[in-house]
PDB file of N, CA and C in Angstrom:
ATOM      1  N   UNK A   1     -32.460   4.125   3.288  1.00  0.00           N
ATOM      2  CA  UNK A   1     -32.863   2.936   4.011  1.00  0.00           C
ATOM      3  C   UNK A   1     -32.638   1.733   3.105  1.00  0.00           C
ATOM      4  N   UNK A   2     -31.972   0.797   3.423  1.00  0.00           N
ATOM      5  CA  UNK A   2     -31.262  -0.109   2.592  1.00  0.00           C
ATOM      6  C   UNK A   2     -32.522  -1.321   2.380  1.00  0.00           C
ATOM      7  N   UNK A   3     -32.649  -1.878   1.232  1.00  0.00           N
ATOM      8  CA  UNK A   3     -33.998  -2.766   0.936  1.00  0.00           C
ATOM      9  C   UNK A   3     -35.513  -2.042   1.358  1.00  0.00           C
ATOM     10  N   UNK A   4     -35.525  -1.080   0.902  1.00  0.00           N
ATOM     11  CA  UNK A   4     -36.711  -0.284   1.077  1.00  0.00           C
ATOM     12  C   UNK A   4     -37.520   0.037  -0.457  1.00  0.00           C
ATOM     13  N   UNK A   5     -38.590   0.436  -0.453  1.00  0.00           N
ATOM     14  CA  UNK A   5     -39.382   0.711  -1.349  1.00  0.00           C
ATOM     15  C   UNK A   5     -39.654   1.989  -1.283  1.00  0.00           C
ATOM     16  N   UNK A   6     -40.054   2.603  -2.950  1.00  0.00           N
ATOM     17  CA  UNK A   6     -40.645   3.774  -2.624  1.00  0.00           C
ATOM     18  C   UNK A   6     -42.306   3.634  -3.021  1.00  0.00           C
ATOM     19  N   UNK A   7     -42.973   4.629  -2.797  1.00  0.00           N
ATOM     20  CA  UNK A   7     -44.506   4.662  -2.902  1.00  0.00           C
ATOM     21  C   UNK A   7     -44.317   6.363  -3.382  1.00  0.00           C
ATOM     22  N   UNK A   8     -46.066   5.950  -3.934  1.00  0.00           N
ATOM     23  CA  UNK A   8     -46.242   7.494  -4.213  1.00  0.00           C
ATOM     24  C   UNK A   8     -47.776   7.264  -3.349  1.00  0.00           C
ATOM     25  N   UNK A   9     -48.184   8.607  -3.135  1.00  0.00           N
ATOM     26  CA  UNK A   9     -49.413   8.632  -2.161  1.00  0.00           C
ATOM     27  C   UNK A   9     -49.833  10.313  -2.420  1.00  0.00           C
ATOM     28  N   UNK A  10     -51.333  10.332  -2.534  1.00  0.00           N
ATOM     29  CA  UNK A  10     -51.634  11.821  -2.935  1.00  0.00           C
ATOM     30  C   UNK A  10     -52.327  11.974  -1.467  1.00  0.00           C
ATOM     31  N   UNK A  11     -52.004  13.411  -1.258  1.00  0.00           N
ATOM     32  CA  UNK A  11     -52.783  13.790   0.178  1.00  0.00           C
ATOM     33  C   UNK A  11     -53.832  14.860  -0.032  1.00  0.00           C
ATOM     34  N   UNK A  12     -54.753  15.144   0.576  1.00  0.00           N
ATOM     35  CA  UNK A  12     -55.496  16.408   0.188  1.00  0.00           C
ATOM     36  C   UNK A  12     -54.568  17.266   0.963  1.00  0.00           C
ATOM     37  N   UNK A  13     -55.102  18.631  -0.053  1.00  0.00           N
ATOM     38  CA  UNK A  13     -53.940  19.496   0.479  1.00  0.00           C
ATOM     39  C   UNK A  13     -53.709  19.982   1.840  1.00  0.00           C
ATOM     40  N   UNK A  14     -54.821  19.886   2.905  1.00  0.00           N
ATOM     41  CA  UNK A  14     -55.073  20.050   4.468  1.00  0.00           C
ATOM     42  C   UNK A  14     -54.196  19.374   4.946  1.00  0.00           C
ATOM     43  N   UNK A  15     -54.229  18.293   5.129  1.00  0.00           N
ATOM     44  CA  UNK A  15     -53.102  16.572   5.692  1.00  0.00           C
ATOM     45  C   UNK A  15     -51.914  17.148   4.714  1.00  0.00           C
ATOM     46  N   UNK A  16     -51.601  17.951   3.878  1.00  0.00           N
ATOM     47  CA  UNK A  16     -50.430  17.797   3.738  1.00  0.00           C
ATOM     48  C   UNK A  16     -49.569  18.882   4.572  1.00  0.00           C
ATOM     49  N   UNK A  17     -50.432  20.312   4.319  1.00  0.00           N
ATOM     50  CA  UNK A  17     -49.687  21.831   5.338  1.00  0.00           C
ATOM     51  C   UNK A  17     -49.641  20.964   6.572  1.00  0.00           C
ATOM     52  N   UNK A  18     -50.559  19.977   7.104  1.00  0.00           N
ATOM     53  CA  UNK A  18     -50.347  19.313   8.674  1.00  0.00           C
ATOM     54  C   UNK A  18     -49.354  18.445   8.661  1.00  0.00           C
ATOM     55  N   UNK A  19     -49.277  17.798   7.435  1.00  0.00           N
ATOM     56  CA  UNK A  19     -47.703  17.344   7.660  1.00  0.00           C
ATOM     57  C   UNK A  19     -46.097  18.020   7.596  1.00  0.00           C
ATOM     58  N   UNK A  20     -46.584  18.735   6.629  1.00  0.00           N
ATOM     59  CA  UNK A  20     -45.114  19.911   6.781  1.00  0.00           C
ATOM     60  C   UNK A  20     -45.002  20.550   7.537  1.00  0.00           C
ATOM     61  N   UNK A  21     -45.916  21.440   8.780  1.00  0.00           N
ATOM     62  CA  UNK A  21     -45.766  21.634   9.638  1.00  0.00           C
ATOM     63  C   UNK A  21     -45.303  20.868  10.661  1.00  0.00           C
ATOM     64  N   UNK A  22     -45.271  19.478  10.817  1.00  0.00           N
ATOM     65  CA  UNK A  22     -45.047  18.895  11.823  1.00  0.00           C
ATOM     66  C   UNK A  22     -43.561  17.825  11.232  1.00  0.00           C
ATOM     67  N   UNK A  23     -43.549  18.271   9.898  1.00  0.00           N
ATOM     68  CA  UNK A  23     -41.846  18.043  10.004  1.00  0.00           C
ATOM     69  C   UNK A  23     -40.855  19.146   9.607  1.00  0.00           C
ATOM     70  N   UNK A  24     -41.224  20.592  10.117  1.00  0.00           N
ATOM     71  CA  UNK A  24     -40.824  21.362  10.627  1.00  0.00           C
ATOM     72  C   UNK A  24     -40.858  21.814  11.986  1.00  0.00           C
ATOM     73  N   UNK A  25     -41.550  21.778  12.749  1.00  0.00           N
ATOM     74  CA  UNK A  25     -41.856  21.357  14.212  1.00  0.00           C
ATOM     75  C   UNK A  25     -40.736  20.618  14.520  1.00  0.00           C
ATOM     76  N   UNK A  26     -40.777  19.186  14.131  1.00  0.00           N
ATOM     77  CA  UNK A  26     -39.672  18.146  14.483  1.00  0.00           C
ATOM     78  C   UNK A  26     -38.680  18.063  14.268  1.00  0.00           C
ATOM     79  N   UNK A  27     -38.210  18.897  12.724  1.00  0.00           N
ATOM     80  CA  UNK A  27     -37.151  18.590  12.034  1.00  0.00           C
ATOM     81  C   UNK A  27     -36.849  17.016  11.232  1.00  0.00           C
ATOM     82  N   UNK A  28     -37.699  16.704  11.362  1.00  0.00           N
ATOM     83  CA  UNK A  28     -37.869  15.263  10.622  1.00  0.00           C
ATOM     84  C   UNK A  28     -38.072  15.275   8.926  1.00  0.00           C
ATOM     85  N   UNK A  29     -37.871  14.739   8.004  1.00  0.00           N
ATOM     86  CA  UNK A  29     -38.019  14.440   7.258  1.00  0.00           C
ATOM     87  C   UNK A  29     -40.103  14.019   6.955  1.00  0.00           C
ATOM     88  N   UNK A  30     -40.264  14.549   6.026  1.00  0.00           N
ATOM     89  CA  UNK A  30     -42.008  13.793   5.811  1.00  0.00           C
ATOM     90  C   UNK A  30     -41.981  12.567   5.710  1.00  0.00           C
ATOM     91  N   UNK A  31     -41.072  11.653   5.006  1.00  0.00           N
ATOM     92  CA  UNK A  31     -41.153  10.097   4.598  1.00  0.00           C
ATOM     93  C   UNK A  31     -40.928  10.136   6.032  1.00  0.00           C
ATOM     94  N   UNK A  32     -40.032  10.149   6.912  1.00  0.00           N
ATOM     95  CA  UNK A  32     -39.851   9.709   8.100  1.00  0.00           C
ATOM     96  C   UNK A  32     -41.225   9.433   8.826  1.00  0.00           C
ATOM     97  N   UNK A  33     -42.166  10.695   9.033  1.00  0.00           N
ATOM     98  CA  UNK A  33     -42.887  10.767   9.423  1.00  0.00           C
ATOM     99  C   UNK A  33     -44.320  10.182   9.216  1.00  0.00           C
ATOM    100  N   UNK A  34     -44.304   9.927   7.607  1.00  0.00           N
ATOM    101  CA  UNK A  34     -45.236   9.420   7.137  1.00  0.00           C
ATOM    102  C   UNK A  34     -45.240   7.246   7.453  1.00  0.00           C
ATOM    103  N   UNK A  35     -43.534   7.134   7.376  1.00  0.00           N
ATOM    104  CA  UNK A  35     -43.310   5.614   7.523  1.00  0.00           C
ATOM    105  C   UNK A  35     -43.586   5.338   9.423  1.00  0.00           C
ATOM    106  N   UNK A  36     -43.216   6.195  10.006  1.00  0.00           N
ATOM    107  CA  UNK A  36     -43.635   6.120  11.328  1.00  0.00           C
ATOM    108  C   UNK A  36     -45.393   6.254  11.464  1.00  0.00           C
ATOM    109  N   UNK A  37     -46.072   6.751  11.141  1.00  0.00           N
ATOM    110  CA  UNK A  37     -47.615   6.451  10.685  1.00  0.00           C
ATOM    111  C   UNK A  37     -48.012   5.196  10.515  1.00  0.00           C
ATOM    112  N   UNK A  38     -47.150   4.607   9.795  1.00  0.00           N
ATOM    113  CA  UNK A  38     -47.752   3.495   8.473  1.00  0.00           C
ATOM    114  C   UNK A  38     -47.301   2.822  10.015  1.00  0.00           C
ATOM    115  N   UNK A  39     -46.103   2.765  10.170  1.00  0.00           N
ATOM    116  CA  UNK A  39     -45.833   1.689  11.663  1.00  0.00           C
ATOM    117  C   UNK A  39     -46.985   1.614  12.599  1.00  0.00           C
ATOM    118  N   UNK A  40     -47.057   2.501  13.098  1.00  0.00           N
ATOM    119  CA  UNK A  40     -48.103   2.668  14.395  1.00  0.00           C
ATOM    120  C   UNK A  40     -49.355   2.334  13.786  1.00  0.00           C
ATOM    121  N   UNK A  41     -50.001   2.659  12.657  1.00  0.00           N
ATOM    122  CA  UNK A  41     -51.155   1.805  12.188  1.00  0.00           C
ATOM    123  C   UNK A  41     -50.817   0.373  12.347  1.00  0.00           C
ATOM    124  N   UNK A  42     -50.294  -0.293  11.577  1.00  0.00           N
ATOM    125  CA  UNK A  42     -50.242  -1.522  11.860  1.00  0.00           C
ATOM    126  C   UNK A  42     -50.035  -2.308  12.679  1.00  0.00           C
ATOM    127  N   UNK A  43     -49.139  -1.632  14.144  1.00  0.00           N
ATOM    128  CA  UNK A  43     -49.165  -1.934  15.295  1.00  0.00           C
ATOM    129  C   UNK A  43     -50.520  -1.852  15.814  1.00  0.00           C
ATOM    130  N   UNK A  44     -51.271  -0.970  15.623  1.00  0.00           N
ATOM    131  CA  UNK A  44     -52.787  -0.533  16.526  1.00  0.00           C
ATOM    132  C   UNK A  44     -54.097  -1.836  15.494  1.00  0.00           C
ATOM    133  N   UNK A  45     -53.828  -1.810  14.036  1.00  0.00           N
ATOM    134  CA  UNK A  45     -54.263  -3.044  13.324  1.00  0.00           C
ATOM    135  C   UNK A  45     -53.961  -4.134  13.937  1.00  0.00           C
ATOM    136  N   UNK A  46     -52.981  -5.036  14.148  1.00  0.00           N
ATOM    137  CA  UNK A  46     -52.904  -5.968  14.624  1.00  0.00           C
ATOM    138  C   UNK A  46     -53.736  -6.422  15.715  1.00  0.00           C
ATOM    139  N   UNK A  47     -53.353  -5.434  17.000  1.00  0.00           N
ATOM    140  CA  UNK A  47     -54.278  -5.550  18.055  1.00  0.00           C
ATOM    141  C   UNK A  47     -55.659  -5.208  18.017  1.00  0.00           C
ATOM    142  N   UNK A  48     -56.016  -4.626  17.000  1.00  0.00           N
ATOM    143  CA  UNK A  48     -57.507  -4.713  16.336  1.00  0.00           C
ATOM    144  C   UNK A  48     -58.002  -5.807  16.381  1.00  0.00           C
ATOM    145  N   UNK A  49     -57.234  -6.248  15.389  1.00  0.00           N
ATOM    146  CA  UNK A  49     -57.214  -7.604  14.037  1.00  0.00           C
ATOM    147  C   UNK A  49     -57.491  -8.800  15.794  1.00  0.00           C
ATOM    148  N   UNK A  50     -56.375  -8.374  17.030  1.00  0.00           N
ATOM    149  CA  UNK A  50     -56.549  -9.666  18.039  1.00  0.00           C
ATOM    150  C   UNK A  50     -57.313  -9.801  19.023  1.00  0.00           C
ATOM    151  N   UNK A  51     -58.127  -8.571  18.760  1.00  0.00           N
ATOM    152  CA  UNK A  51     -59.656  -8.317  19.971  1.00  0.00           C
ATOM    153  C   UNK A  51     -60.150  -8.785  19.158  1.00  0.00           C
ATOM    154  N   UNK A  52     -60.543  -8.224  17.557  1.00  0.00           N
ATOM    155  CA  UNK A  52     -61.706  -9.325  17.317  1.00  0.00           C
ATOM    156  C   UNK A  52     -61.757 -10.990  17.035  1.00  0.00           C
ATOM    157  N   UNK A  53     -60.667 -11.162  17.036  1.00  0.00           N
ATOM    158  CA  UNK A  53     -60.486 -13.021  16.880  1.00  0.00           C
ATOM    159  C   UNK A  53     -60.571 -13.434  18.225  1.00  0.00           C
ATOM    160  N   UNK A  54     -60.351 -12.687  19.479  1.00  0.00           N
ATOM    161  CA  UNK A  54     -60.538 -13.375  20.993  1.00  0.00           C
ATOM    162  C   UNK A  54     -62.618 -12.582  20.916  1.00  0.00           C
ATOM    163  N   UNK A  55     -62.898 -12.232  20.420  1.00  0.00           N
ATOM    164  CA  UNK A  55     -64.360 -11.602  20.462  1.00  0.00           C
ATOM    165  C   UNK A  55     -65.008 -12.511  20.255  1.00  0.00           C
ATOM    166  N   UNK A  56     -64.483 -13.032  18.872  1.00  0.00           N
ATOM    167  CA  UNK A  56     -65.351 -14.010  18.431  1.00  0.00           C
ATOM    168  C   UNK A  56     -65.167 -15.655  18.513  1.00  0.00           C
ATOM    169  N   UNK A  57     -64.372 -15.747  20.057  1.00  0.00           N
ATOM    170  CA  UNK A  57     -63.459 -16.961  20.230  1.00  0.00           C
ATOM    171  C   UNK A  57     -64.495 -17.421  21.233  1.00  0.00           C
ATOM    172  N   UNK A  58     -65.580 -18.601  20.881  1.00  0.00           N
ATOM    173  CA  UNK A  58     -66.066 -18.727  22.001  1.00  0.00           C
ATOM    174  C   UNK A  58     -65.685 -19.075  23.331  1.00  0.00           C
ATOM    175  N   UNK A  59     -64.324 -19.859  23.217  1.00  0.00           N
ATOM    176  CA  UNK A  59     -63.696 -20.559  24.290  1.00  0.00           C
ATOM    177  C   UNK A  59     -62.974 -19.758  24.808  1.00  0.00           C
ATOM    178  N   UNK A  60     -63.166 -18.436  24.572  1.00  0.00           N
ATOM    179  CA  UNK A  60     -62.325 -17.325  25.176  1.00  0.00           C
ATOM    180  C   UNK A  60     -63.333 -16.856  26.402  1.00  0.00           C
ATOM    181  N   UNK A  61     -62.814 -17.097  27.776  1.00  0.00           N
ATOM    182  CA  UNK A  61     -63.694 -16.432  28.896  1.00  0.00           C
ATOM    183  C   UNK A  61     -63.743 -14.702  28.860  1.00  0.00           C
ATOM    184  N   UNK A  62     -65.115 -14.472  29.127  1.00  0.00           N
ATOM    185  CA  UNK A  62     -65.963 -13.290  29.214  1.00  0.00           C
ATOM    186  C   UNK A  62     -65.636 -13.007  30.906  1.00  0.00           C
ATOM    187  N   UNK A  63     -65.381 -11.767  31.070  1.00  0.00           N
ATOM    188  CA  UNK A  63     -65.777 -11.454  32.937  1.00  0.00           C
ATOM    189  C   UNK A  63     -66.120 -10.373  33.118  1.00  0.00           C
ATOM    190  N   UNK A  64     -66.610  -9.510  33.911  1.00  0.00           N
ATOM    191  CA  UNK A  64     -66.790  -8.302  33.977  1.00  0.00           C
ATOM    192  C   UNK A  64     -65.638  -8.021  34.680  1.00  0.00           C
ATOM    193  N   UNK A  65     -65.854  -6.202  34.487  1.00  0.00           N
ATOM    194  CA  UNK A  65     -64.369  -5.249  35.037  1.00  0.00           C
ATOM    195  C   UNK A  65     -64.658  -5.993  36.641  1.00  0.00           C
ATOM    196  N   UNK A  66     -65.247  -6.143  37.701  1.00  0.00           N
ATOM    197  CA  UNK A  66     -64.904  -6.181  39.234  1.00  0.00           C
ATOM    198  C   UNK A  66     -64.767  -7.540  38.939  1.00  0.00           C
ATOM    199  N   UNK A  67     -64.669  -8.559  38.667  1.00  0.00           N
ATOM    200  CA  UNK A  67     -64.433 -10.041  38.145  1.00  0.00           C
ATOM    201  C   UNK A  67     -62.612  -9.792  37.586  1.00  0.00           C
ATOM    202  N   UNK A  68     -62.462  -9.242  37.004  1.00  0.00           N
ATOM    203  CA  UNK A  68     -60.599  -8.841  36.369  1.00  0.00           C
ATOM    204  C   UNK A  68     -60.311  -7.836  37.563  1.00  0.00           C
ATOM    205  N   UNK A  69     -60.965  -7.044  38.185  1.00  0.00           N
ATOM    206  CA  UNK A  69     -60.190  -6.306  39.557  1.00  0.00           C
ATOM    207  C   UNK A  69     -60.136  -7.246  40.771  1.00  0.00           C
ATOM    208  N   UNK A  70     -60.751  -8.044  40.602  1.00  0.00           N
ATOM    209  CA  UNK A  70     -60.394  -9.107  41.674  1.00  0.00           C
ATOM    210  C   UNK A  70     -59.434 -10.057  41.628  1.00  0.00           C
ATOM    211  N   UNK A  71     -59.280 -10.694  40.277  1.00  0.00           N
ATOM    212  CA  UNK A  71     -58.537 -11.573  39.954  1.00  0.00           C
ATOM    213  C   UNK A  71     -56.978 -10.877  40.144  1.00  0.00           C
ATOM    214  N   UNK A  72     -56.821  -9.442  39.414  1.00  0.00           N
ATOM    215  CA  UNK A  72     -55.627  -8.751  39.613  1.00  0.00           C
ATOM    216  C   UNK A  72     -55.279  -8.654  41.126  1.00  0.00           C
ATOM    217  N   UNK A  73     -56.284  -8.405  42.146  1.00  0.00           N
ATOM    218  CA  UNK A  73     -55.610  -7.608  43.205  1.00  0.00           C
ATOM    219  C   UNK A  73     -55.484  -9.566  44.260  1.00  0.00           C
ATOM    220  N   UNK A  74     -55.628 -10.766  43.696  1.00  0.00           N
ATOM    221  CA  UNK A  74     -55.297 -11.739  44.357  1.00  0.00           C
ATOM    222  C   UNK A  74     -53.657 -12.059  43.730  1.00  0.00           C
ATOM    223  N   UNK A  75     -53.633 -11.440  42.432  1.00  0.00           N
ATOM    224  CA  UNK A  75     -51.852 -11.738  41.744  1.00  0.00           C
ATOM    225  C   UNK A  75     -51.202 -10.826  42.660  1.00  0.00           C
ATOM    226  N   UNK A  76     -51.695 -10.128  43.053  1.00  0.00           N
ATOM    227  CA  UNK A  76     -50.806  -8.916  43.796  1.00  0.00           C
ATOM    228  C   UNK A  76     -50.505  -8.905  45.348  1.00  0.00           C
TER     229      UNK A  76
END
């Protein structure tokens, strides 16, 4: 992977047979599998990271679920 870094990272030995199994399963490579991890965390972080800044946004409107099922089924 061209402009990439390497890391070192210790696993307990459980998370690791679960990872070699599952890049034998896949046929994938472990870095593969492990950098696809690191992705999807930080994808699922972000949107963490953007519920709690609209949480704590006061000017952000509050509604309940039949308040957003209504509003949806008038877009529709």
């Amino acid at each position: 992977m061209q402009g990439s870094s390497a890391i070192c990272i210790r696993l307990p030995p459980g998370l690791l047979r679960e990872l070699e199994k599952i890049a034998r399963f896949s046929d994938r490579p472990k870095s593969y599998l492990v950098r696809k991890a690191i992705e999807e965390y930080i994808d699922e972080y972000a949107d963490y990271r953007m519920a709690i800044e609209r949480l704590h946004d006061r000017d952000d409107e509050v509604i309940s679920s039949s308040e957003l099922r209504k509003r949806l089924a008038r877009e529709n």
